[in-house]
C-alpha atoms as a PDB file:
ATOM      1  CA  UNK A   1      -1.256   1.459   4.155  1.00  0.00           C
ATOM      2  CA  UNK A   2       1.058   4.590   3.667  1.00  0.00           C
ATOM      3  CA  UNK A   3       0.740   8.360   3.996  1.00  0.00           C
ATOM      4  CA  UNK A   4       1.228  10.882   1.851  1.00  0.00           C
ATOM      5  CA  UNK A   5       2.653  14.307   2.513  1.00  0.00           C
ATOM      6  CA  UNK A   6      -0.387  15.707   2.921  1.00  0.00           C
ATOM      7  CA  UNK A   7      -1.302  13.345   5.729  1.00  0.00           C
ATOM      8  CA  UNK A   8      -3.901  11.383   3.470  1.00  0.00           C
ATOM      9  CA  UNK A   9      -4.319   7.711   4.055  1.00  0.00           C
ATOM     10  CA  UNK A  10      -3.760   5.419   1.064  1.00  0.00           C
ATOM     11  CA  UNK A  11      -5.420   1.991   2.530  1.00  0.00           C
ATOM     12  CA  UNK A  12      -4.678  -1.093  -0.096  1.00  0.00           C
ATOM     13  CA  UNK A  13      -8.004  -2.842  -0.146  1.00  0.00           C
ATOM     14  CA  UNK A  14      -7.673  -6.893  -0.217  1.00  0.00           C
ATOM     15  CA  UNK A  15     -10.320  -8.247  -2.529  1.00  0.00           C
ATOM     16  CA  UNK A  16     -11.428  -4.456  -3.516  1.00  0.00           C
ATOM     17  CA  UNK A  17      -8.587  -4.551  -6.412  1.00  0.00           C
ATOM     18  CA  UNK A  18      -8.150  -1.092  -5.158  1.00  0.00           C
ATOM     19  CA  UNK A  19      -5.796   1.488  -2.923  1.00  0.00           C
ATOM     20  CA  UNK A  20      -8.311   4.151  -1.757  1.00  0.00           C
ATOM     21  CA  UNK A  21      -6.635   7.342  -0.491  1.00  0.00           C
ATOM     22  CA  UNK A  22      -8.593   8.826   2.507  1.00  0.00           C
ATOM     23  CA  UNK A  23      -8.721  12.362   4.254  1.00  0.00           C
ATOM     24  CA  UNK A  24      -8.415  11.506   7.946  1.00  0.00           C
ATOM     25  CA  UNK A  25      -9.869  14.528   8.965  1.00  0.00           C
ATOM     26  CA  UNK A  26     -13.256  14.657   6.921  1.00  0.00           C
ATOM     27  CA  UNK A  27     -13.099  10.854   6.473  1.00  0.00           C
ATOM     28  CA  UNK A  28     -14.030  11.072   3.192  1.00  0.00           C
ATOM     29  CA  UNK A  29     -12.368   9.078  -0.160  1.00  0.00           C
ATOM     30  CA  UNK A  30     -10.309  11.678  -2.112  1.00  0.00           C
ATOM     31  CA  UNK A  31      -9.141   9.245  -4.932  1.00  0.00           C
ATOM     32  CA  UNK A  32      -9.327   5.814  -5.823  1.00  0.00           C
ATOM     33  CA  UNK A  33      -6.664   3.822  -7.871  1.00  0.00           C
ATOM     34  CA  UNK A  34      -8.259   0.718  -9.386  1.00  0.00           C
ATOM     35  CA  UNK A  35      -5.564  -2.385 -10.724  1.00  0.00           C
ATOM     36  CA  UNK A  36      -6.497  -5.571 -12.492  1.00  0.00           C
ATOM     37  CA  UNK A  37      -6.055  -7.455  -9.676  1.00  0.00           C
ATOM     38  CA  UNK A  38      -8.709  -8.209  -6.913  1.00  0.00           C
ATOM     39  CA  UNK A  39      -6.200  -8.742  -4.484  1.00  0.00           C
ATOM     40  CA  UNK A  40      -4.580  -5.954  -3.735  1.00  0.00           C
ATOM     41  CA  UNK A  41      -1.780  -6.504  -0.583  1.00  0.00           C
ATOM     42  CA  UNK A  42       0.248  -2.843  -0.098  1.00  0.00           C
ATOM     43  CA  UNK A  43       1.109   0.572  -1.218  1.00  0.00           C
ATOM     44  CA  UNK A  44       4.003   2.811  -0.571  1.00  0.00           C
ATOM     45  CA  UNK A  45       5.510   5.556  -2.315  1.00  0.00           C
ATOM     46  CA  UNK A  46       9.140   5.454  -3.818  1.00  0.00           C
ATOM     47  CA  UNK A  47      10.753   6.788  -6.318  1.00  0.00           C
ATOM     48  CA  UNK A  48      13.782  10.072  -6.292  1.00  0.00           C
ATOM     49  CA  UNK A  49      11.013  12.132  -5.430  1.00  0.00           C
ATOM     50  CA  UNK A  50       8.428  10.250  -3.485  1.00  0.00           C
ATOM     51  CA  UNK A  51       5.837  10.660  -6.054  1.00  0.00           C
ATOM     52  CA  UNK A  52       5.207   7.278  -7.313  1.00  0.00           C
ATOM     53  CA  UNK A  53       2.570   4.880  -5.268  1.00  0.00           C
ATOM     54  CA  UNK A  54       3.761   1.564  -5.537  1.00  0.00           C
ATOM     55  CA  UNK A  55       1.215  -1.408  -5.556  1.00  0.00           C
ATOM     56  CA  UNK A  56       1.825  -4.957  -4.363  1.00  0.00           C
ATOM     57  CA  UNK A  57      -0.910  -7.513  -5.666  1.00  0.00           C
ATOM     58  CA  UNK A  58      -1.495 -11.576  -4.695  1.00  0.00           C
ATOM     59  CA  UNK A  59      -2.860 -14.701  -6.319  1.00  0.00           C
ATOM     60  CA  UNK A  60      -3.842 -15.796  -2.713  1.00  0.00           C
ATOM     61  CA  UNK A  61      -6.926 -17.530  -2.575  1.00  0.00           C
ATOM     62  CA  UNK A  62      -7.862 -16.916  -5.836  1.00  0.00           C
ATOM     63  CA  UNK A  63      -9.247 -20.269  -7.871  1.00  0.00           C
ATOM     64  CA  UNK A  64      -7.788 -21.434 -10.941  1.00  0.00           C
ATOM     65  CA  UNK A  65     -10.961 -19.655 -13.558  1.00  0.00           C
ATOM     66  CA  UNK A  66      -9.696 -16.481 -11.171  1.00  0.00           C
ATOM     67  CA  UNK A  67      -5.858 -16.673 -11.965  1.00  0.00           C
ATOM     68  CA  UNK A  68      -7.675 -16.931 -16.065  1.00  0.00           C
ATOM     69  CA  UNK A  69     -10.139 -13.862 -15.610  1.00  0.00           C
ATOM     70  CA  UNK A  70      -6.815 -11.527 -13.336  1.00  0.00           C
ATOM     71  CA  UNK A  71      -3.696 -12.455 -15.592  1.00  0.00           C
ATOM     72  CA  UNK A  72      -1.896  -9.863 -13.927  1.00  0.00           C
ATOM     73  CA  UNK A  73      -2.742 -10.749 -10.132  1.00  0.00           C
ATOM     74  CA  UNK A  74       0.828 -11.172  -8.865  1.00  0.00           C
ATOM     75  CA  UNK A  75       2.452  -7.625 -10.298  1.00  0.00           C
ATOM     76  CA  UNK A  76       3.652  -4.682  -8.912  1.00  0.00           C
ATOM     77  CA  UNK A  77       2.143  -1.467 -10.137  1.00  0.00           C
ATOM     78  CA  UNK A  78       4.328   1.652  -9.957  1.00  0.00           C
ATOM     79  CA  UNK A  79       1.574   4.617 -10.686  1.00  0.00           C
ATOM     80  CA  UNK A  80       2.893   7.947 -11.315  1.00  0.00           C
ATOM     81  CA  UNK A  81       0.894  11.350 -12.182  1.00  0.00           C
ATOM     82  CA  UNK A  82      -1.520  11.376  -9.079  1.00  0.00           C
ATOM     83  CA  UNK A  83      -0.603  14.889  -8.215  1.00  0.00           C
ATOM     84  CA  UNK A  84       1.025  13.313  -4.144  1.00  0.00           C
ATOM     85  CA  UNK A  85       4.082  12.746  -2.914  1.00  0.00           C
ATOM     86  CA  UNK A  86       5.047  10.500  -0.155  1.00  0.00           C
ATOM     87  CA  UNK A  87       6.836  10.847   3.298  1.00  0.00           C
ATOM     88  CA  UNK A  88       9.966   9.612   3.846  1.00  0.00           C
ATOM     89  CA  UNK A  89      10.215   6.242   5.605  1.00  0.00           C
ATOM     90  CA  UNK A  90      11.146   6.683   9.533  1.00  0.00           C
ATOM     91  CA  UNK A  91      13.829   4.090  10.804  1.00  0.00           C
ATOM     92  CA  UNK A  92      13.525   2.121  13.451  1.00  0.00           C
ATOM     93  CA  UNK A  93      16.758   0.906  15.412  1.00  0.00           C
ATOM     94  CA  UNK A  94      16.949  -1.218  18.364  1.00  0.00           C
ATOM     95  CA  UNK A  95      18.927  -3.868  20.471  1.00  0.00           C
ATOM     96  CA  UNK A  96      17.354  -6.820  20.201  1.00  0.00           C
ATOM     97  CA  UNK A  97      18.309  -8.246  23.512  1.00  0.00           C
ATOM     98  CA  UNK A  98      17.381  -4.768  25.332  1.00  0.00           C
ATOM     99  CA  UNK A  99      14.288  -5.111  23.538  1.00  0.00           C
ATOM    100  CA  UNK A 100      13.727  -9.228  24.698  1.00  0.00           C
ATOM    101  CA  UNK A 101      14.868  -7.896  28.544  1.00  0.00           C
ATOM    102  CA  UNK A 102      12.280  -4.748  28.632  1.00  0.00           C
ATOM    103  CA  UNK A 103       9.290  -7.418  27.178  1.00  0.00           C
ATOM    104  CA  UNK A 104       9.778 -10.243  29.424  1.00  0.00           C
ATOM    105  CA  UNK A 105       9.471  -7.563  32.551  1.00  0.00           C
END
């Protein structure tokens, strides 16, 4: 799942062959960007300017006449015109032993 600048969800839906991009505040679908994969595992955005949505796909689980039918199950989609631009990623930074201390508290 990532966000886009205009605080819409995009929500990669596993065995939907989908990434459906959701207003959080009406809860309704705004868009819908189908692949020819079933299984579809991520999106972000990337690109210079944030405005491509990249998809991640699998070949988990799928059967052998599956892997036939989905010949491109597997790829990574970069889709570009949808009108959106991403967020910047935050960064996270920590110590890892501060962190180990503060959870075994």
């Amino acid at each position: 799942m990532t966000i886009d600048a205009d605080g819409n969800l995009w929500i990669a839906c596993f065995g939907g062959g989908q990434v459906i991009c959701v207003n959080p505040v009406t809860r309704k679908i705004v868009k819908k960007v189908s692949v020819p994969s079933p299984h579809v595992t991520s999106a972000c955005f990337g690109g210079p300017d944030l405005a491509t949505l990249f998809i991640t796909t699998g070949t988990l689980r799928l059967s052998e006449e599956e892997k036939t039918q989905y010949p491109e199950a597997g790829s990574t989609y970069a889709v570009t015109g949808l009108g959106v631009k991403g967020l910047p990623a935050n960064v996270f930074k920590c110590d890892v032993g501060k962190l180990k201390e503060v959870m075994n508290q």
